[in-house]
C-alpha atoms as a PDB file:
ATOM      1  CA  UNK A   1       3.395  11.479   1.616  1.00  0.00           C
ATOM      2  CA  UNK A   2       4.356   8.989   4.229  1.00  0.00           C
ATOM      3  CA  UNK A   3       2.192   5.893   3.356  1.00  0.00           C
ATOM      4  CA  UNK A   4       0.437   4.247   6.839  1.00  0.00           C
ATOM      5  CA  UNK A   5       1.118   0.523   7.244  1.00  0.00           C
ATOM      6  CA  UNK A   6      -1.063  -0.677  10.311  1.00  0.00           C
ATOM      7  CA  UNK A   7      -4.468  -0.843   9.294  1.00  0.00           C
ATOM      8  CA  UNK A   8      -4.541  -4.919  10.819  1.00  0.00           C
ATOM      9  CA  UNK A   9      -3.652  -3.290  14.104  1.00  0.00           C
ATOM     10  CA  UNK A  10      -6.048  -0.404  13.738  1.00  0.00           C
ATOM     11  CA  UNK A  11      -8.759  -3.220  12.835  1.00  0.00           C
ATOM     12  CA  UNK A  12      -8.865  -4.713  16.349  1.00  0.00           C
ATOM     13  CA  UNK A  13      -9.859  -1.718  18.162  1.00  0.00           C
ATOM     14  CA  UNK A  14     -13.615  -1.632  18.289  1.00  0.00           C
ATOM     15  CA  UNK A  15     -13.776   1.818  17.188  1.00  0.00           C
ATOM     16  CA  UNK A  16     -11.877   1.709  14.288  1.00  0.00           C
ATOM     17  CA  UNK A  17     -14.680   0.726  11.661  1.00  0.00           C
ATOM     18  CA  UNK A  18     -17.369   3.273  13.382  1.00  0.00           C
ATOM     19  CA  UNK A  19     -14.514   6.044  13.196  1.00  0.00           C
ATOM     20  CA  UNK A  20     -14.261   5.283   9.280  1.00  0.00           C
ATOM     21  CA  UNK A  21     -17.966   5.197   8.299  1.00  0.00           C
ATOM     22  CA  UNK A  22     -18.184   8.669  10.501  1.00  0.00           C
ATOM     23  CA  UNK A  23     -15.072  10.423   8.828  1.00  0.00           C
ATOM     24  CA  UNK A  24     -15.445   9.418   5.136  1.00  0.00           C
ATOM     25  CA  UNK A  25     -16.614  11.948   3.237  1.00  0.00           C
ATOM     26  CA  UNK A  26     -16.403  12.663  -0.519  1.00  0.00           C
ATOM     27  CA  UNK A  27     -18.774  15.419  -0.848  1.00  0.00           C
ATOM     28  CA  UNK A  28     -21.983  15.425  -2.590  1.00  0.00           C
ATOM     29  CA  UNK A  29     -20.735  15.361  -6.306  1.00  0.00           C
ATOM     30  CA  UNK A  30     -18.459  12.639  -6.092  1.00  0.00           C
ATOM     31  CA  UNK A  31     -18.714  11.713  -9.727  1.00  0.00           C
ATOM     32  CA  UNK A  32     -14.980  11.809 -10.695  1.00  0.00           C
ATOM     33  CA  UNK A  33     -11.649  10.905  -9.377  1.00  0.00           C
ATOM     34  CA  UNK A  34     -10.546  14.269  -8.302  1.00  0.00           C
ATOM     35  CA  UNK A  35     -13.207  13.785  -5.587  1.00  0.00           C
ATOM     36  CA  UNK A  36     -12.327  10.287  -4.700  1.00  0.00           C
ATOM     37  CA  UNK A  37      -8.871  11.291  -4.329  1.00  0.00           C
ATOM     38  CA  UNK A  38      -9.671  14.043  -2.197  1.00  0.00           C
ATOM     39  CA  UNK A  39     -11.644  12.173   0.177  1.00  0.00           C
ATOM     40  CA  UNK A  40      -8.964   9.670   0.198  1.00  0.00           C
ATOM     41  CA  UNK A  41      -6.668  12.560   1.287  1.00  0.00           C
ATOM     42  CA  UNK A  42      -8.824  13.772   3.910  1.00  0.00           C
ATOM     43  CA  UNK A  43      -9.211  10.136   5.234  1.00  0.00           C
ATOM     44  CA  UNK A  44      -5.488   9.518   5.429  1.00  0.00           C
ATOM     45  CA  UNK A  45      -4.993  12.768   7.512  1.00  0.00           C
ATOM     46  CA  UNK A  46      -7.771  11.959   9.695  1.00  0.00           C
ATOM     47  CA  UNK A  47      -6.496   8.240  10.137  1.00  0.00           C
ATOM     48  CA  UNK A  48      -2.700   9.480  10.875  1.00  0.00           C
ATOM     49  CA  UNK A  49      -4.418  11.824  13.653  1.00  0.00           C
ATOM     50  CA  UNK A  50      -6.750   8.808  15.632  1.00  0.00           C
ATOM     51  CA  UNK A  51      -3.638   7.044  15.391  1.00  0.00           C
ATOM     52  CA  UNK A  52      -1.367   8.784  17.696  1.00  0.00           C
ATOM     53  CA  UNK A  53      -4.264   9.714  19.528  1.00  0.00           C
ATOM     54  CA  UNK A  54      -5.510   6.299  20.070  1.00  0.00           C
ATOM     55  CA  UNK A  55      -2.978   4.509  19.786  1.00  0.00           C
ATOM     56  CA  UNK A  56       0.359   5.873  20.220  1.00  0.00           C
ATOM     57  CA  UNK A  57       3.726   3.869  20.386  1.00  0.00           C
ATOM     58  CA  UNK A  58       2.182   0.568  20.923  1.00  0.00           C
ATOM     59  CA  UNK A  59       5.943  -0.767  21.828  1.00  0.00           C
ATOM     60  CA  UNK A  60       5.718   1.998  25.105  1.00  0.00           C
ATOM     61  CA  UNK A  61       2.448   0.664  25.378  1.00  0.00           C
ATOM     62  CA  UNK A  62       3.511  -2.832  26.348  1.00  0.00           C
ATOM     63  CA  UNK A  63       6.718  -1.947  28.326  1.00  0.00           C
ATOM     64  CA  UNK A  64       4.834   0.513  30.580  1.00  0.00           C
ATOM     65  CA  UNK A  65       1.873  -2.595  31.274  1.00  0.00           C
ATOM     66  CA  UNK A  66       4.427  -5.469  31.783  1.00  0.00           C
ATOM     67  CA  UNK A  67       6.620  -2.234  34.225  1.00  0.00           C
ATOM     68  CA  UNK A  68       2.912  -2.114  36.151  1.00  0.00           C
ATOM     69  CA  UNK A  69       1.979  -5.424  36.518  1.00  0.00           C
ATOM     70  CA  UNK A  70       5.571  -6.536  37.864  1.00  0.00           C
ATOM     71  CA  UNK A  71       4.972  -3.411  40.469  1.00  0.00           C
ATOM     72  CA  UNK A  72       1.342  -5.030  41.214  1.00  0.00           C
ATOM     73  CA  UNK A  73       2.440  -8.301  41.765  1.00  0.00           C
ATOM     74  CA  UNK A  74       5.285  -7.070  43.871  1.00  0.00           C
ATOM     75  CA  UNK A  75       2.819  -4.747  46.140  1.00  0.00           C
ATOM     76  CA  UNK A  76       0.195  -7.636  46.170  1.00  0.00           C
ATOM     77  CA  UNK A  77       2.771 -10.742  46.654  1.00  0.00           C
ATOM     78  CA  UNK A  78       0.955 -11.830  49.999  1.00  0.00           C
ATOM     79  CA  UNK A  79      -2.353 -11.297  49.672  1.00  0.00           C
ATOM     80  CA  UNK A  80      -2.858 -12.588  46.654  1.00  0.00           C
ATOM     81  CA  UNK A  81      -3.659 -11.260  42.692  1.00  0.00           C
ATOM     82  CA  UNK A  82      -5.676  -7.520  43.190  1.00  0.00           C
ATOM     83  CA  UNK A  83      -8.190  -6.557  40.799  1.00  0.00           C
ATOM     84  CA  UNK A  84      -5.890  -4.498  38.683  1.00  0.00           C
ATOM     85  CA  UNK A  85      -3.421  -7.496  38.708  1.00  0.00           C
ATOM     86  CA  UNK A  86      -6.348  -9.136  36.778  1.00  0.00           C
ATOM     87  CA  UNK A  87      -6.487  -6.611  34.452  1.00  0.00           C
ATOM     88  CA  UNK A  88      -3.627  -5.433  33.268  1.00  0.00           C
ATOM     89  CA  UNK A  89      -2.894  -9.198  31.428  1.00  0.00           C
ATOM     90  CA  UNK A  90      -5.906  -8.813  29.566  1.00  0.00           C
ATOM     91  CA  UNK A  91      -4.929  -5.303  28.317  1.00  0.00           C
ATOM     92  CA  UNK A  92      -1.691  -6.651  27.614  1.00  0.00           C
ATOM     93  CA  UNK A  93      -2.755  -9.110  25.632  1.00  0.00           C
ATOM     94  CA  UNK A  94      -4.537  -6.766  23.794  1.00  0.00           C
ATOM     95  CA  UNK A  95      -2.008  -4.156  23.409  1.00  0.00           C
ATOM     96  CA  UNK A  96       0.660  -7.213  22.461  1.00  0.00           C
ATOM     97  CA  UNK A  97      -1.703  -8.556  19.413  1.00  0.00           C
ATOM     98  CA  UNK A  98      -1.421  -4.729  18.043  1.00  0.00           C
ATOM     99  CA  UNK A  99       2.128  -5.438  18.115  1.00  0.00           C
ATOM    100  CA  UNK A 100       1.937  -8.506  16.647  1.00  0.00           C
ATOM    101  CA  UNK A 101      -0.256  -7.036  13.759  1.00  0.00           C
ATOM    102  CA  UNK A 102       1.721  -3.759  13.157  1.00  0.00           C
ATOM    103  CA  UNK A 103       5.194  -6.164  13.023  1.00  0.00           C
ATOM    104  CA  UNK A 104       3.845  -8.854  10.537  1.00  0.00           C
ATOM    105  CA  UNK A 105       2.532  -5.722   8.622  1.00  0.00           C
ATOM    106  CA  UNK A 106       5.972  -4.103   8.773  1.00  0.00           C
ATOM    107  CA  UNK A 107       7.682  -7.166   7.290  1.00  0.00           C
ATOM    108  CA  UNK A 108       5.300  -7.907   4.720  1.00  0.00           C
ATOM    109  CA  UNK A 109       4.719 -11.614   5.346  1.00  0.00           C
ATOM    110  CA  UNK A 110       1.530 -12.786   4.247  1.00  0.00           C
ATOM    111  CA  UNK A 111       1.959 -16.138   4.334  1.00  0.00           C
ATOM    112  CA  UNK A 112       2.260 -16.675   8.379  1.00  0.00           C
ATOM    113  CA  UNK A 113      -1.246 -17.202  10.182  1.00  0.00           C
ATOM    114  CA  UNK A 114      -1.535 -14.656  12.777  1.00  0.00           C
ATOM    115  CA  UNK A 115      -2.199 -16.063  16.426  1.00  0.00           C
ATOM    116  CA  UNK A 116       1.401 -16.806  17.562  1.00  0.00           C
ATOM    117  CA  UNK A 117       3.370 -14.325  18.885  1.00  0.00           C
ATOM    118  CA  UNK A 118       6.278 -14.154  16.261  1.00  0.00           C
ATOM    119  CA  UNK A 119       7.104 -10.438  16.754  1.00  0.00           C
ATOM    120  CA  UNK A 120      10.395 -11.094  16.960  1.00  0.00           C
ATOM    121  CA  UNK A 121      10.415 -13.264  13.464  1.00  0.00           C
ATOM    122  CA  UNK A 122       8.862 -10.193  11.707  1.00  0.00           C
ATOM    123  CA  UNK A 123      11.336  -7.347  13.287  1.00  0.00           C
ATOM    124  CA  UNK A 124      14.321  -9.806  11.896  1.00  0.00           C
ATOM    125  CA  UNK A 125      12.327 -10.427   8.506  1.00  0.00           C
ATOM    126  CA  UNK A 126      12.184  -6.444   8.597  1.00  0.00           C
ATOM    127  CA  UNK A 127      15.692  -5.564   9.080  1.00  0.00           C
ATOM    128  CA  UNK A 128      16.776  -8.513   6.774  1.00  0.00           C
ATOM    129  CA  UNK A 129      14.588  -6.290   4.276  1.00  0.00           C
ATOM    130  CA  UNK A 130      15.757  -3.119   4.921  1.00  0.00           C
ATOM    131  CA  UNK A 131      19.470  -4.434   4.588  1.00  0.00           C
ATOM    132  CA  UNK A 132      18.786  -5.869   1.758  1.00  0.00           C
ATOM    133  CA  UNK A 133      16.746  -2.984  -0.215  1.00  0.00           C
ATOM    134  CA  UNK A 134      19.155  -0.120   1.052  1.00  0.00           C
ATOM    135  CA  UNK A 135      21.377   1.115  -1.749  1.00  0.00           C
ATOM    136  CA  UNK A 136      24.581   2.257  -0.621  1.00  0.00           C
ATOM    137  CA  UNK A 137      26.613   2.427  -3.215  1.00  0.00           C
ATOM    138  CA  UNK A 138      26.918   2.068  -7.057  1.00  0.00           C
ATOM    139  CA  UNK A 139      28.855   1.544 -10.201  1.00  0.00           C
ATOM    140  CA  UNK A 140      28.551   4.314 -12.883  1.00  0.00           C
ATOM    141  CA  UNK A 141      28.906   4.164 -16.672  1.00  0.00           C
ATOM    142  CA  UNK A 142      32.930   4.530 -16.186  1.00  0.00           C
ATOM    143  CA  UNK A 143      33.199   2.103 -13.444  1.00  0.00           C
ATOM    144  CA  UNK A 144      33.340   4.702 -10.410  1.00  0.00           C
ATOM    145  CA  UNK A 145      32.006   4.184  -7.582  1.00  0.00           C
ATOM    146  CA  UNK A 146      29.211   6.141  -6.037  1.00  0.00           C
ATOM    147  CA  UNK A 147      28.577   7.120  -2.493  1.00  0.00           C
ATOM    148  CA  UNK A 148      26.677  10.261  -2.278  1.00  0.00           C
ATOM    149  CA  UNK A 149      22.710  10.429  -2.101  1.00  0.00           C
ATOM    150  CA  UNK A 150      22.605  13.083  -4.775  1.00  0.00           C
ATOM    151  CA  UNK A 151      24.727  11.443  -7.031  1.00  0.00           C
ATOM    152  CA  UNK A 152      23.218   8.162  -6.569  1.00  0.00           C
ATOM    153  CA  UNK A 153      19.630   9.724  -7.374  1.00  0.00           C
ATOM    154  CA  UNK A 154      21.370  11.462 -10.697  1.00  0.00           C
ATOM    155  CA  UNK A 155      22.823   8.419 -11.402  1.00  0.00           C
ATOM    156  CA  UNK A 156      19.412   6.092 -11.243  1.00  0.00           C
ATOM    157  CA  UNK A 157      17.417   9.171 -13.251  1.00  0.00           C
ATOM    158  CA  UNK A 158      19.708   8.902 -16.090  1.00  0.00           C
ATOM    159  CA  UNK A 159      19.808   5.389 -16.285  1.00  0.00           C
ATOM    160  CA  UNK A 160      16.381   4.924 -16.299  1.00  0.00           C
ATOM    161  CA  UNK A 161      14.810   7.846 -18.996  1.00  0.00           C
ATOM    162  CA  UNK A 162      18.035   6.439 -21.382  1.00  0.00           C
ATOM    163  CA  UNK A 163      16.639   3.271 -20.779  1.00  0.00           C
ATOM    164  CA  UNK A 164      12.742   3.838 -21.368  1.00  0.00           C
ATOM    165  CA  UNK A 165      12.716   6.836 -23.943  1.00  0.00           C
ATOM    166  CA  UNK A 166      11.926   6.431 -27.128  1.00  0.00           C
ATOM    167  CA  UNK A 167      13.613   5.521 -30.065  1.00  0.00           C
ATOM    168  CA  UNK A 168      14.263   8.360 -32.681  1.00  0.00           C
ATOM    169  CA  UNK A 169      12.947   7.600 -36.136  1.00  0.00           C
ATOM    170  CA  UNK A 170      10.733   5.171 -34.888  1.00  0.00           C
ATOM    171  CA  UNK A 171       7.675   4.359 -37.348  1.00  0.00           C
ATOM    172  CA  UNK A 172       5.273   1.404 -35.621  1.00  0.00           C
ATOM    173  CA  UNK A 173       2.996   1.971 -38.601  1.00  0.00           C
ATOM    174  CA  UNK A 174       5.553  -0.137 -40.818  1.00  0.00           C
ATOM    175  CA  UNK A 175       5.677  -3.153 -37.901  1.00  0.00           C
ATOM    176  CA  UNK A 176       1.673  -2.736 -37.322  1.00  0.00           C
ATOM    177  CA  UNK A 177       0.519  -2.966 -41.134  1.00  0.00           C
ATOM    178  CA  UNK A 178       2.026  -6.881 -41.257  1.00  0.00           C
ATOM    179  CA  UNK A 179       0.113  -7.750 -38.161  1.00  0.00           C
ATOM    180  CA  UNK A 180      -3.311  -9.506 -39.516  1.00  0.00           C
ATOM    181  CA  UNK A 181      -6.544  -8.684 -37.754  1.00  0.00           C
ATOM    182  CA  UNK A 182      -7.847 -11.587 -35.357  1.00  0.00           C
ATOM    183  CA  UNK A 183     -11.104  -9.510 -33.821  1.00  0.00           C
ATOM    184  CA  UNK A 184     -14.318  -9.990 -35.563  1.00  0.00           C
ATOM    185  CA  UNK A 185     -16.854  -7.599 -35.605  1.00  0.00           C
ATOM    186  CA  UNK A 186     -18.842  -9.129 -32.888  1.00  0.00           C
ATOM    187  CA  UNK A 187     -15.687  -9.377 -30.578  1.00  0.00           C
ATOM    188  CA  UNK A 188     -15.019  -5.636 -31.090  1.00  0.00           C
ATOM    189  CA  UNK A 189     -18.806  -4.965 -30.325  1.00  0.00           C
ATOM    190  CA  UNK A 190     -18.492  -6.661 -26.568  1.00  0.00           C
ATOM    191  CA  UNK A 191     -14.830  -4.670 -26.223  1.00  0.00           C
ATOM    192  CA  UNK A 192     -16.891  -1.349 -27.033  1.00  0.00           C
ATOM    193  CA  UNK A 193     -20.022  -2.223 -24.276  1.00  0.00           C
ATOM    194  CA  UNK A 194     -19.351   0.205 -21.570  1.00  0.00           C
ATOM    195  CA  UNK A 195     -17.819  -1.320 -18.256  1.00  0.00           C
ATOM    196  CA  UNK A 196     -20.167  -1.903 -15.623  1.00  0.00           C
ATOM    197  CA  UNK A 197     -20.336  -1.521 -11.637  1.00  0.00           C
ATOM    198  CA  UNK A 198     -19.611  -5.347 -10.963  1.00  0.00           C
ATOM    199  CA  UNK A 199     -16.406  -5.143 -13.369  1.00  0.00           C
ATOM    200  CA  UNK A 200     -15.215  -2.346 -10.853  1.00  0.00           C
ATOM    201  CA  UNK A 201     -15.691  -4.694  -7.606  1.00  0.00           C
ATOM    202  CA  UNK A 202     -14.022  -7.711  -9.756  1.00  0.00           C
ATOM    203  CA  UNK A 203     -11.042  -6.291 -10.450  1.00  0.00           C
ATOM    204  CA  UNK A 204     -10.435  -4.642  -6.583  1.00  0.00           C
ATOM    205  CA  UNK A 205     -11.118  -7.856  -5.019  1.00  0.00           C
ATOM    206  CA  UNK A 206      -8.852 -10.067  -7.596  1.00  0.00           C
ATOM    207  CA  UNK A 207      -6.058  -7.695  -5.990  1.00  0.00           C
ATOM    208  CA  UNK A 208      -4.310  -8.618  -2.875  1.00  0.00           C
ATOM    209  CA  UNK A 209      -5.297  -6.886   0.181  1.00  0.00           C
ATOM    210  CA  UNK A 210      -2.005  -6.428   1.674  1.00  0.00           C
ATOM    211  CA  UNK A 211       0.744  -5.454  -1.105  1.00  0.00           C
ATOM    212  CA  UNK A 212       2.905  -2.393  -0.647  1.00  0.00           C
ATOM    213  CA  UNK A 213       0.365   1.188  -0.902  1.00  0.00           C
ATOM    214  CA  UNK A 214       0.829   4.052  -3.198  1.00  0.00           C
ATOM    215  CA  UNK A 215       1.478   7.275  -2.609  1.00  0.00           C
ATOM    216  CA  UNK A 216      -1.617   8.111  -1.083  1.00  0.00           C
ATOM    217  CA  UNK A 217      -1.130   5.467   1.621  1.00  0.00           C
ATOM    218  CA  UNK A 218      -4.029   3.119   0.957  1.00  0.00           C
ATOM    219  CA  UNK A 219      -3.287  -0.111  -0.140  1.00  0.00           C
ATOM    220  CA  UNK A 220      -6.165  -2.552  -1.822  1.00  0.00           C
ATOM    221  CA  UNK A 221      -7.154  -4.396   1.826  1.00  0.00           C
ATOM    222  CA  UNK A 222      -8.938  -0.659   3.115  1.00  0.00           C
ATOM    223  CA  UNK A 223     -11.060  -0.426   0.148  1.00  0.00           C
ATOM    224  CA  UNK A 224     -12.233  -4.476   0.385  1.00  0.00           C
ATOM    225  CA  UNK A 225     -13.020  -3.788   4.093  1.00  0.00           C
ATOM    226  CA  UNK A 226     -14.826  -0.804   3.624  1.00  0.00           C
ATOM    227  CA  UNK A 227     -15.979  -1.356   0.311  1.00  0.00           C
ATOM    228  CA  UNK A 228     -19.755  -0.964   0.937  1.00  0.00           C
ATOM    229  CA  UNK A 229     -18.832   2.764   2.249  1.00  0.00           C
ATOM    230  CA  UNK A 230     -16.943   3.758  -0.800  1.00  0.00           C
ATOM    231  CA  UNK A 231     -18.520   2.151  -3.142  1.00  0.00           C
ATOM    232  CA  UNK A 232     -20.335   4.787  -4.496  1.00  0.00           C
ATOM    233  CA  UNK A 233     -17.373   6.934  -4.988  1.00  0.00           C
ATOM    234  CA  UNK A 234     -15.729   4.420  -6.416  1.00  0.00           C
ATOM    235  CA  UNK A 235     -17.263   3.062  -9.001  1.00  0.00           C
ATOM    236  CA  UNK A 236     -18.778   6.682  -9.982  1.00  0.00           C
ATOM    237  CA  UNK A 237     -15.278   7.856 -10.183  1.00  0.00           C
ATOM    238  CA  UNK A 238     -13.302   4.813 -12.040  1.00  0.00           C
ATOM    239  CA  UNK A 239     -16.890   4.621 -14.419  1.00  0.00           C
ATOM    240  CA  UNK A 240     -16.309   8.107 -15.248  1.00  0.00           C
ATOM    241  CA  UNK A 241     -12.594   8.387 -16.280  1.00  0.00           C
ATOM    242  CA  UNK A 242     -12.954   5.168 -18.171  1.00  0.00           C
ATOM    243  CA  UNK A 243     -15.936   6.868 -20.156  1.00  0.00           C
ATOM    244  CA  UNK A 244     -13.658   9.750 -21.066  1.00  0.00           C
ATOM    245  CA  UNK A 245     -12.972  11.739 -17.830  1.00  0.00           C
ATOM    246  CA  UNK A 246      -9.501  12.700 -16.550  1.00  0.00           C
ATOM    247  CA  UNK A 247      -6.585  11.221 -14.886  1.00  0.00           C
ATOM    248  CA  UNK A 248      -5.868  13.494 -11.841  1.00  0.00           C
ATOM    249  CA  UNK A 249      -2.214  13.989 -11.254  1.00  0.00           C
ATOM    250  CA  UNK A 250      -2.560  12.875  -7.662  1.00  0.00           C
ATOM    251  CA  UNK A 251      -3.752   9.734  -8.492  1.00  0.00           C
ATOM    252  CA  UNK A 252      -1.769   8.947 -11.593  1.00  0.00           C
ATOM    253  CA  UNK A 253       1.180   9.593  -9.032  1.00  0.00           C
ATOM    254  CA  UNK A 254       3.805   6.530  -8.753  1.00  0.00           C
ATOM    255  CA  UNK A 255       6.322   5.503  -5.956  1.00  0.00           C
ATOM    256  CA  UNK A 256       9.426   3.885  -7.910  1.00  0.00           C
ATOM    257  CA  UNK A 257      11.196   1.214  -6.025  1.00  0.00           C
ATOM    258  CA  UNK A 258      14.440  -0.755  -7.157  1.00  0.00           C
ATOM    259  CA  UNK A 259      14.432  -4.663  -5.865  1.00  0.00           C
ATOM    260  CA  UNK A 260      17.843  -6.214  -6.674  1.00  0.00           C
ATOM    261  CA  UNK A 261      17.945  -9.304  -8.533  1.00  0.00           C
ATOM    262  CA  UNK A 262      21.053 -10.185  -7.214  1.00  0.00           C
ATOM    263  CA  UNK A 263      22.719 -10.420  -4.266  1.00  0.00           C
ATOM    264  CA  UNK A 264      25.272  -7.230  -3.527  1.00  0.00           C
ATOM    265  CA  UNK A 265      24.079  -5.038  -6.556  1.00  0.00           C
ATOM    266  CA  UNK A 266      26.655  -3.081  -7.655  1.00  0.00           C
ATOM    267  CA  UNK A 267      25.261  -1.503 -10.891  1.00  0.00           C
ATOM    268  CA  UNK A 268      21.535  -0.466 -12.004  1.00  0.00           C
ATOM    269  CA  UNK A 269      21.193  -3.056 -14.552  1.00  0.00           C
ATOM    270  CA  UNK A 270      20.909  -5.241 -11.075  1.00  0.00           C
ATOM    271  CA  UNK A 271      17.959  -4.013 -10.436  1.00  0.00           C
ATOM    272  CA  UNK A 272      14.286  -4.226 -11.112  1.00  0.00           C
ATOM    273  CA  UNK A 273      11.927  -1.863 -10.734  1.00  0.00           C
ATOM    274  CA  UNK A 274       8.611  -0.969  -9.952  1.00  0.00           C
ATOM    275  CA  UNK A 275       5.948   0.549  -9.798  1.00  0.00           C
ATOM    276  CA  UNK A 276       3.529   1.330  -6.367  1.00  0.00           C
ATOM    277  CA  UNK A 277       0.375   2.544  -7.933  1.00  0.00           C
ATOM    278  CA  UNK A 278      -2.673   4.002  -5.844  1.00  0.00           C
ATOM    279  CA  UNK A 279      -5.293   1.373  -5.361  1.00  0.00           C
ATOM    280  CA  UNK A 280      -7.845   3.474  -7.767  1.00  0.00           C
ATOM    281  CA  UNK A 281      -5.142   3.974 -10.955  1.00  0.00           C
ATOM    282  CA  UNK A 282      -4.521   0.016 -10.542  1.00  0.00           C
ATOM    283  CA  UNK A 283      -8.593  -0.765 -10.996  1.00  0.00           C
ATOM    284  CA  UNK A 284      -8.725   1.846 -13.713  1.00  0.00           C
ATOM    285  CA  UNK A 285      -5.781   0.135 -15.371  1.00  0.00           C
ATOM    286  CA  UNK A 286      -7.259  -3.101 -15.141  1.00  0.00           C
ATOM    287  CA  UNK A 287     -10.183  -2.041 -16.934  1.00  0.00           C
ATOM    288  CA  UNK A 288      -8.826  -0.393 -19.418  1.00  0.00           C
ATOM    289  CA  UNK A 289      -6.339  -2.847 -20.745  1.00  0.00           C
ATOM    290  CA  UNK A 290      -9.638  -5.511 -20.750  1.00  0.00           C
ATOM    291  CA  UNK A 291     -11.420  -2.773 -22.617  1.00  0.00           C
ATOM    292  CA  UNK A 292      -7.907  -2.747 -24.842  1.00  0.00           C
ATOM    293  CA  UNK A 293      -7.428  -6.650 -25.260  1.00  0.00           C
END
């Protein structure tokens, strides 16, 4: 599923947040994360729908207001600015900080203040990334190269399950019985206290709002903004798998991206990957490796 990227843009139209609090809706047992993640589902298809409703292409959007007020200004050039001629700047203006939004979200730099109009900064930043991130070709164990997407996709899968599978014959008892015990009993008491609702909200806000989304689309900035409307589900649902529930497959569900570590990769060992987990498997994580320290 196609994640959605322009949730800044969507912010600044004065429907947006209304539109949220009226569509969320994650039933009346929303106790576990198979809920949550089907509300989360529902919300992303209802989001992608206002979107081209509302919105549309926001670039034909500003070519067909800048094509109108040139034809205003050339009806109106002796009598002086009209009404509309008013207007149509501040709806540009409008429709050009969208653009501005969706473009800086597009090439994930958060360290530019927004307020200048640097759309064409991102759109290079964006290319630059998409040059750099596209794999077109690769080395294989025998030093041939490889073109073709299928082959390139074989290639990658083997690489990586030789990489990460386990070792036969491997015994961790025989490493883990020289490793002396450092908890104390009152240490493993606090580990064992069950997590609590403020824990929950901790670890979502220490993430940043803007990172790259999971598979479900949603990255850590939607729940922070709307945190008092899903906070129930939330913290039910993360609570509840942490106090023996179940993972749903849905949300246990991982995008794998290679970044290159060099420049011109040429075989897989160039690369590093990882992992773009949905927002609710990250704050379950974080708990339970604290729970696990």
């Amino acid at each position: 599923m196609k994640p959605f990227r322009y949730e800044n843009m969507w912010k600044s139209h004065g429907e947006y947040i209304e539109f949220v609090n009226r569509t969320w809706d994650p039933g009346t047992d929303a106790s576990d994360l198979f809920a949550a993640s089907a509300a989360l589902s529902s919300m992303q298809f209802a989001l992608k729908r206002w979107d081209r409703e509302v919105f549309g292409s926001v670039k034909q959007q500003v070519k067909d207001l800048r094509a109108e007020l040139e034809l205003e200004r050339s009806q109106s050039l002796y009598r002086g600015p009209t009404d509309k001629e008013k207007s149509i700047p501040r709806q540009l203006a409008v429709v050009l900080a969208r653009e501005e939004a969706m473009e800086q979200q597009r090439s994930r730099i958060s360290w530019l203040k927004e307020g200048d109009r640097n759309n064409g900064f991102f759109q290079a930043k964006t290319r630059a990334r998409g040059r750099t991130n596209r794999i077109k070709s690769l080395n294989d164990s025998d030093g041939n190269v490889v073109t073709e997407q299928e082959d390139l996709e074989r290639l990658a899968s083997n690489f990586y399950q030789n990489l990460f599978q386990a070792q036969e014959q491997l015994e961790p008892e025989l490493i883990c019985q020289h490793i002396p015990r450092k908890f104390t009993p009152s240490m493993t008491a606090m580990l064992e206290e069950p997590f609590t609702e403020q824990e929950v909200e901790k670890a979502l806000f220490q993430m940043a709002p803007n990172k790259a989304p999971g598979v479900d689309g949603f990255n850590a900035g939607f729940f922070q903004t709307h945190w008092q409307l899903v906070k129930g589900c939330v913290v039910n649902a993360v609570l509840g798998f942490l106090n023996g529930g179940e993972m749903p497959e849905e949300v246990n569900r991982t995008l794998l991206v290679l970044i290159p570590k060099v420049t011109n990769p040429q075989d897989l060992s160039q690369f590093r990957p990882i992992s773009l987990c949905n927002v609710l498997y990250k704050i379950c994580r974080r708990l339970w490796r604290i729970g696990c320290v």
